[in-house]
Protein backbone atom coordinates (compact mmCIF):
# COMPACT_ATOMS: atom_id res chain seq x y z
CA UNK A 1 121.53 101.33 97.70
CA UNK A 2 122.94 104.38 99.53
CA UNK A 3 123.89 106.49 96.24
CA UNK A 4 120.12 105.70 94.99
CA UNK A 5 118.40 107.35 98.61
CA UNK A 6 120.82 110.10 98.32
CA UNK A 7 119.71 111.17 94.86
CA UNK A 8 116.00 110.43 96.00
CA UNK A 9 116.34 112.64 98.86
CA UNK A 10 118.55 115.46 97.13
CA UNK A 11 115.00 115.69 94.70
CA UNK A 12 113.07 116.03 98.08
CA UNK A 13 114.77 118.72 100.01
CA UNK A 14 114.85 120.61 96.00
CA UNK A 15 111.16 120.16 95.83
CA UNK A 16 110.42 121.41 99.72
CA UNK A 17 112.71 124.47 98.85
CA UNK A 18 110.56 125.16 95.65
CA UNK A 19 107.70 125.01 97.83
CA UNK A 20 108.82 127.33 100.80
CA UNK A 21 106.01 130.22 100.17
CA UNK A 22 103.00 128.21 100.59
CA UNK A 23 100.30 128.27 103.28
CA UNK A 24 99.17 124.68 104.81
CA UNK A 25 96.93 122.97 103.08
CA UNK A 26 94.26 119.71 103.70
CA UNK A 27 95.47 117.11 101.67
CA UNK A 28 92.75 114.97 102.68
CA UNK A 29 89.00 116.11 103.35
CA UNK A 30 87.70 115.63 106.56
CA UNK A 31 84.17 114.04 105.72
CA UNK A 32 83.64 112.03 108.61
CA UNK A 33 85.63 108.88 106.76
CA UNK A 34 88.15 107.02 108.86
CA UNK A 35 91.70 105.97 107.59
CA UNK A 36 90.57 102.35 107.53
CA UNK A 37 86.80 102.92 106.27
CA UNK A 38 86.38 99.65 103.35
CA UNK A 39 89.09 97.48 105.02
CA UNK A 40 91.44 95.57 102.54
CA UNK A 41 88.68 96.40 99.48
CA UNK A 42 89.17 99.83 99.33
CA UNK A 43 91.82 102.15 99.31
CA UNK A 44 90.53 105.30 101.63
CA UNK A 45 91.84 108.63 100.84
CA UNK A 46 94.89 108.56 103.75
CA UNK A 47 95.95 105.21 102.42
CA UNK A 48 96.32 106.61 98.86
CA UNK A 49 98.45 110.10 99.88
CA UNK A 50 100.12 107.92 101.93
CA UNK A 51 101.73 105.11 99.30
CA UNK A 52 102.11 108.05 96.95
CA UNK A 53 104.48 109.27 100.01
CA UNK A 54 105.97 105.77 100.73
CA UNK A 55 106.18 105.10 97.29
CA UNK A 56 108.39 108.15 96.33
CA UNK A 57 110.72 106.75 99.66
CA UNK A 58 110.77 103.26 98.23
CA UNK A 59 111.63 104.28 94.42
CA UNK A 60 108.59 101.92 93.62
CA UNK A 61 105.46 101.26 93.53
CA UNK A 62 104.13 100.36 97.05
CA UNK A 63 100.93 100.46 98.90
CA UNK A 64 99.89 101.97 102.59
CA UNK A 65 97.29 100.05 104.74
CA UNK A 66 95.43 101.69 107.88
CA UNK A 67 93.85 99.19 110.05
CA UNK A 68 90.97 99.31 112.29
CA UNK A 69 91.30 98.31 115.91
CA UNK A 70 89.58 95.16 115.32
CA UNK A 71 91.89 94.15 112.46
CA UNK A 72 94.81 94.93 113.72
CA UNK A 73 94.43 92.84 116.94
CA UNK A 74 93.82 90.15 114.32
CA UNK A 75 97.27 90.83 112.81
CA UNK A 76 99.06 90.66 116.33
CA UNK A 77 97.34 87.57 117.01
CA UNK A 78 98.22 85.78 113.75
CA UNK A 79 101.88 87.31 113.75
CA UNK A 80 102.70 87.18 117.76
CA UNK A 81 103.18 90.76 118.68
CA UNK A 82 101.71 92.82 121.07
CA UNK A 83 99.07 95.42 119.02
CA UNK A 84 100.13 98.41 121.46
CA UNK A 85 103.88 98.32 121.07
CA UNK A 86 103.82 97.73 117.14
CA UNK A 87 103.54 100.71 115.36
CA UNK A 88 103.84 99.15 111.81
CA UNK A 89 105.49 96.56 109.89
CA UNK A 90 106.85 95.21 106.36
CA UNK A 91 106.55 91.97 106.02
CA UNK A 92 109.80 89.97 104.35
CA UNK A 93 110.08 86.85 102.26
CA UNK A 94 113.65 85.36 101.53
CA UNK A 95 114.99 88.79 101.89
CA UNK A 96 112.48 90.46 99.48
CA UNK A 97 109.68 93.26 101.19
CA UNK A 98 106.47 93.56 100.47
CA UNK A 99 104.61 95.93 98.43
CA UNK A 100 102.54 97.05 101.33
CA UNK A 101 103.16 98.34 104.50
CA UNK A 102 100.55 97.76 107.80
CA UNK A 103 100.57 100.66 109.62
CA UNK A 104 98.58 100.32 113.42
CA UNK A 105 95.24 102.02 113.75
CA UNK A 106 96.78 105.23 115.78
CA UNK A 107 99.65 106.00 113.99
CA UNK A 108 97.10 106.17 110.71
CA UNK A 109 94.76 108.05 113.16
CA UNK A 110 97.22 111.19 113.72
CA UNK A 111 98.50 111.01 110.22
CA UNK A 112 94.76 111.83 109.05
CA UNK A 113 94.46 114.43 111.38
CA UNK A 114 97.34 115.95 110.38
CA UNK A 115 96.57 115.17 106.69
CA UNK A 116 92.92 116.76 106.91
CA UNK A 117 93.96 120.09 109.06
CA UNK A 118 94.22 123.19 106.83
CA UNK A 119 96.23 124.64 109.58
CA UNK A 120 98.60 121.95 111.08
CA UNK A 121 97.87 120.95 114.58
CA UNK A 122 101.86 121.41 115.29
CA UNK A 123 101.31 125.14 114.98
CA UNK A 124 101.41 127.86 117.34
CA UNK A 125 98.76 130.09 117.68
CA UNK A 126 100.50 132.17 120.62
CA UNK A 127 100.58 135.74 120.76
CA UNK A 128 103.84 137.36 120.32
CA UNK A 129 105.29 139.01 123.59
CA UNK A 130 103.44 142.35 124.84
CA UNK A 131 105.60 145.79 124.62
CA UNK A 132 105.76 146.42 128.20
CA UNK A 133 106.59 150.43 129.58
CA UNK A 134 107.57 151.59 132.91
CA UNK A 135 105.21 154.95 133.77
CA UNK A 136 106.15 157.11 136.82
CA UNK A 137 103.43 157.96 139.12
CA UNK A 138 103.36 161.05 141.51
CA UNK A 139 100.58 161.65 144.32
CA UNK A 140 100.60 163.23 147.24
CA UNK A 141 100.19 162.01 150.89
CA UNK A 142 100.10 164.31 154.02
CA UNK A 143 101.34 167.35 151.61
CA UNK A 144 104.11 165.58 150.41
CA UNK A 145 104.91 164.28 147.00
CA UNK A 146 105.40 160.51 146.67
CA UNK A 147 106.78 159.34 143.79
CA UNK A 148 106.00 155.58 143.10
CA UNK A 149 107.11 153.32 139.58
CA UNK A 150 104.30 150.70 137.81
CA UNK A 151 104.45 148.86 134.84
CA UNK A 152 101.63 148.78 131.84
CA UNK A 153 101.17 146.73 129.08
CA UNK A 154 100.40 148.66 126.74
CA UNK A 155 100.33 146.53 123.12
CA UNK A 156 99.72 142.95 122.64
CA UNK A 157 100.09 141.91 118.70
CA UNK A 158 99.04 138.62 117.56
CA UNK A 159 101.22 136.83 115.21
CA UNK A 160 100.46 136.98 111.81
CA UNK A 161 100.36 133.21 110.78
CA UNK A 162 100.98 130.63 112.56
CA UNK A 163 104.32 129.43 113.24
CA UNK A 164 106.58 126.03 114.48
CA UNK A 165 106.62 125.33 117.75
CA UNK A 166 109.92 123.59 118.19
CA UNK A 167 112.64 126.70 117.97
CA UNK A 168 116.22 127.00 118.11
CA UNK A 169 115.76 123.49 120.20
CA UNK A 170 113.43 123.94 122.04
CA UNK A 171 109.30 123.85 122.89
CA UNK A 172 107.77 126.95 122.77
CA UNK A 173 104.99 127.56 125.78
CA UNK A 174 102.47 125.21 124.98
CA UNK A 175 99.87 122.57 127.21
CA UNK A 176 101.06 119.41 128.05
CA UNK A 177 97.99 118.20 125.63
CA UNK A 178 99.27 119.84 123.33
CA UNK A 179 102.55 118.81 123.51
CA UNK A 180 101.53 114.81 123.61
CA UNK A 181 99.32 115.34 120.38
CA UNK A 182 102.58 116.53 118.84
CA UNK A 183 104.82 114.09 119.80
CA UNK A 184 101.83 111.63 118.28
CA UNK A 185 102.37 113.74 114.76
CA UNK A 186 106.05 113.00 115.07
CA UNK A 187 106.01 109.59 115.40
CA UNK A 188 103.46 109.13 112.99
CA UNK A 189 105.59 110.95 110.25
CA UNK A 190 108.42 108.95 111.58
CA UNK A 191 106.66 105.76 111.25
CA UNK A 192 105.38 106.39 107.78
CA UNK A 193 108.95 107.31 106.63
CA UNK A 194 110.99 104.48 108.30
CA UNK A 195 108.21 101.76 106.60
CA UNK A 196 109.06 102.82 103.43
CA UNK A 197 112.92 102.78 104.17
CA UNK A 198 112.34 98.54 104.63
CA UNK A 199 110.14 98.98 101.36
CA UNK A 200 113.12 99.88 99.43
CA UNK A 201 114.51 96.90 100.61
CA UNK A 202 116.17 97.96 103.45
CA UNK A 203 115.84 95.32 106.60
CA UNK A 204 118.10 96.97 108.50
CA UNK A 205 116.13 98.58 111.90
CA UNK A 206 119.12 101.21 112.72
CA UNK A 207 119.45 101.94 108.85
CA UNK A 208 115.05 102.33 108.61
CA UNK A 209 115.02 104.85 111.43
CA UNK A 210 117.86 107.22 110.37
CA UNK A 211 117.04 107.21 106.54
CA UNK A 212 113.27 107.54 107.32
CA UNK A 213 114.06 110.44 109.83
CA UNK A 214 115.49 112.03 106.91
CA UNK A 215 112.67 112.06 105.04
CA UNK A 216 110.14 113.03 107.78
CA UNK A 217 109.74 116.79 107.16
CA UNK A 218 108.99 115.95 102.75
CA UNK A 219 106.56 113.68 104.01
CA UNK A 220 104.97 116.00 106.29
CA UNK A 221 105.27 118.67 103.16
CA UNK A 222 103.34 116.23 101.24
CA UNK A 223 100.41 115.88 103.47
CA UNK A 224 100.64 119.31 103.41
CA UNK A 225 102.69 121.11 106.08
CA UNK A 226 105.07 124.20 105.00
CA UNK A 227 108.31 123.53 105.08
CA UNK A 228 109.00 125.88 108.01
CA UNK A 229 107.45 123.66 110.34
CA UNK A 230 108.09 120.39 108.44
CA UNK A 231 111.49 120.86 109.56
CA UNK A 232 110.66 121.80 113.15
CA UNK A 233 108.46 118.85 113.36
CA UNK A 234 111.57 116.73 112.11
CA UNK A 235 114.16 118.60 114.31
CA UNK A 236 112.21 117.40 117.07
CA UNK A 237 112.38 113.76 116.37
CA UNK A 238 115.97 113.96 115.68
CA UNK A 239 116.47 115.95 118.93
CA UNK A 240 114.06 114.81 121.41
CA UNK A 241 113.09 111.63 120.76
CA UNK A 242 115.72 109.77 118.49
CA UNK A 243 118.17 109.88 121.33
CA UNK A 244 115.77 107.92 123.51
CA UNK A 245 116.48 105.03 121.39
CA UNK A 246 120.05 104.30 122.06
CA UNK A 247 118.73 103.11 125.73
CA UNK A 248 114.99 102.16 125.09
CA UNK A 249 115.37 100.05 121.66
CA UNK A 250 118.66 100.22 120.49
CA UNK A 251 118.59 98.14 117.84
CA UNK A 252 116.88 101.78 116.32
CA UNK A 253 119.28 103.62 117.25
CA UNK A 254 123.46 103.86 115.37
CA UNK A 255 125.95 106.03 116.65
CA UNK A 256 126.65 106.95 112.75
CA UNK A 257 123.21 108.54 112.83
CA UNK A 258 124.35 111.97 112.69
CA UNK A 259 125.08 114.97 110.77
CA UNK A 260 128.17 114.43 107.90
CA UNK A 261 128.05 110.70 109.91
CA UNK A 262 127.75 107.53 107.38
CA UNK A 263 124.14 107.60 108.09
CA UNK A 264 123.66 110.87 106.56
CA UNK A 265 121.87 111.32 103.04
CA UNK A 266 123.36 114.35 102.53
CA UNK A 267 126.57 115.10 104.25
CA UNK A 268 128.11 118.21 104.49
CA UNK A 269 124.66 120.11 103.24
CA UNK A 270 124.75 121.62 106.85
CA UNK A 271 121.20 120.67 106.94
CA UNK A 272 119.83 117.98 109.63
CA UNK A 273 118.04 115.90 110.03
């Protein structure tokens, strides 16, 4: 099992490298349509990107549903859970997944945001610092010169294109709206990803959420994030909210969850997560 999601990923971080000169892209059009639009019947344009995604995870052919508010409140009610704190779920039969994953109504929400936005929503826009001179000024009180120091701006240049966020470890300046929509992206990614870790057969909650946090920045790649800030977006996961999950759920979280640990995909790559 490991050996065969260590070649899968080694094909994943070759194919983001290949990839590293392209602008983001809408890999979904944003027509109005809703992740969930046809229930069950019909496969919406999310659902499709996102089993070709989950499928390339799972080494199989799977499927992704998105469901509606309505539907999945049905779900919780049929399975027991409560429809706020489940994000998604495979469902197991004498050890065997599912072709399918159910994915909750939000997390499909921000992954077709993020799917539909020809610039990413986890982009800065800011400008880069101003060039800022010190100018001496000279004037006269009473007949005697007074000599007095000011600063100017004196050049503000945008940035060219728009760049990651998360940097070197840490959040650039940014709202805290901003900042919550992110951390939405992230565990949207994260979700998708980990899903289709318990596709490949993998029950294993620890073992889901480090493998799929692997593959969170090719996933973002594939709904069409550079790979600049595919990486950021899965740096931030690993970094910010990962650790959360020793104390909050730890049956997420492994201590061997870390870089060249047995966790890792790819050890000794220098490359996490």
């Amino acid at each position: 099992m490991q050996k065969l999601l260590v070649a899968a990923a080694a094909a994943l971080l070759f194919a983001a490298g290949a990839g590293a000169a392209r602008a983001d892209v809408a890999t979904v059009a944003d027509d109005g349509t809703t992740p969930f639009d046809g229930g069950v019947a019909v496969t919406s344009p999310l659902e499709q990107v996102a089993g070709a995604i989950a499928s390339t995870i799972a080494g199989r052919v799977v499927s992704v549903r998105c469901e509606s508010d309505a539907d999945w409140a049905s779900l919780a009610s049929t399975g027991r859970f409560q429809p706020t704190s489940v994000l998604g779920y495979v469902s197991f039969a004498n050890g065997l997944p599912a072709d399918y994953t159910e994915l909750s109504p939000d997390i499909c929400r921000s992954l077709q945001t993020f799917a539909e936005a020809a610039t990413k929503p986890t982009k800065c826009l800011a400008k880069a610092a101003p060039r800022v001179v010190r100018q001496r000024v000279v004037t006269v009180v009473k007949g005697k010169r007074v000599v007095r120091w000011r600063t100017k701006t004196v050049q503000s240049v945008p940035l060219s294109d728009p760049g990651p966020c998360f940097v070197n470890g840490r959040q650039l300046q940014q709202s805290t709206a901003f900042w919550n929509s992110y951390f939405d992206t992230a565990e949207a990614l994260q979700t998708l990803a980990h899903e289709a870790i318990h596709l490949r057969g993998d029950g294993v909650e620890s073992h889901a959420e480090c493998y799929g946090m692997q593959y969170l920045a090719s996933a973002a790649q594939q709904l069409g994030d550079t790979p600049d800030d595919a990486t950021a977006i899965a740096r931030y996961y690993a970094t910010k909210l990962y650790p959360l999950r020793q104390s909050q759920t730890p049956d997420y979280w492994s201590a061997d969850c870390r870089p060249n640990g047995a966790l890792d995909l790819t050890p000794s790559d220098g490359l996490w997560p």
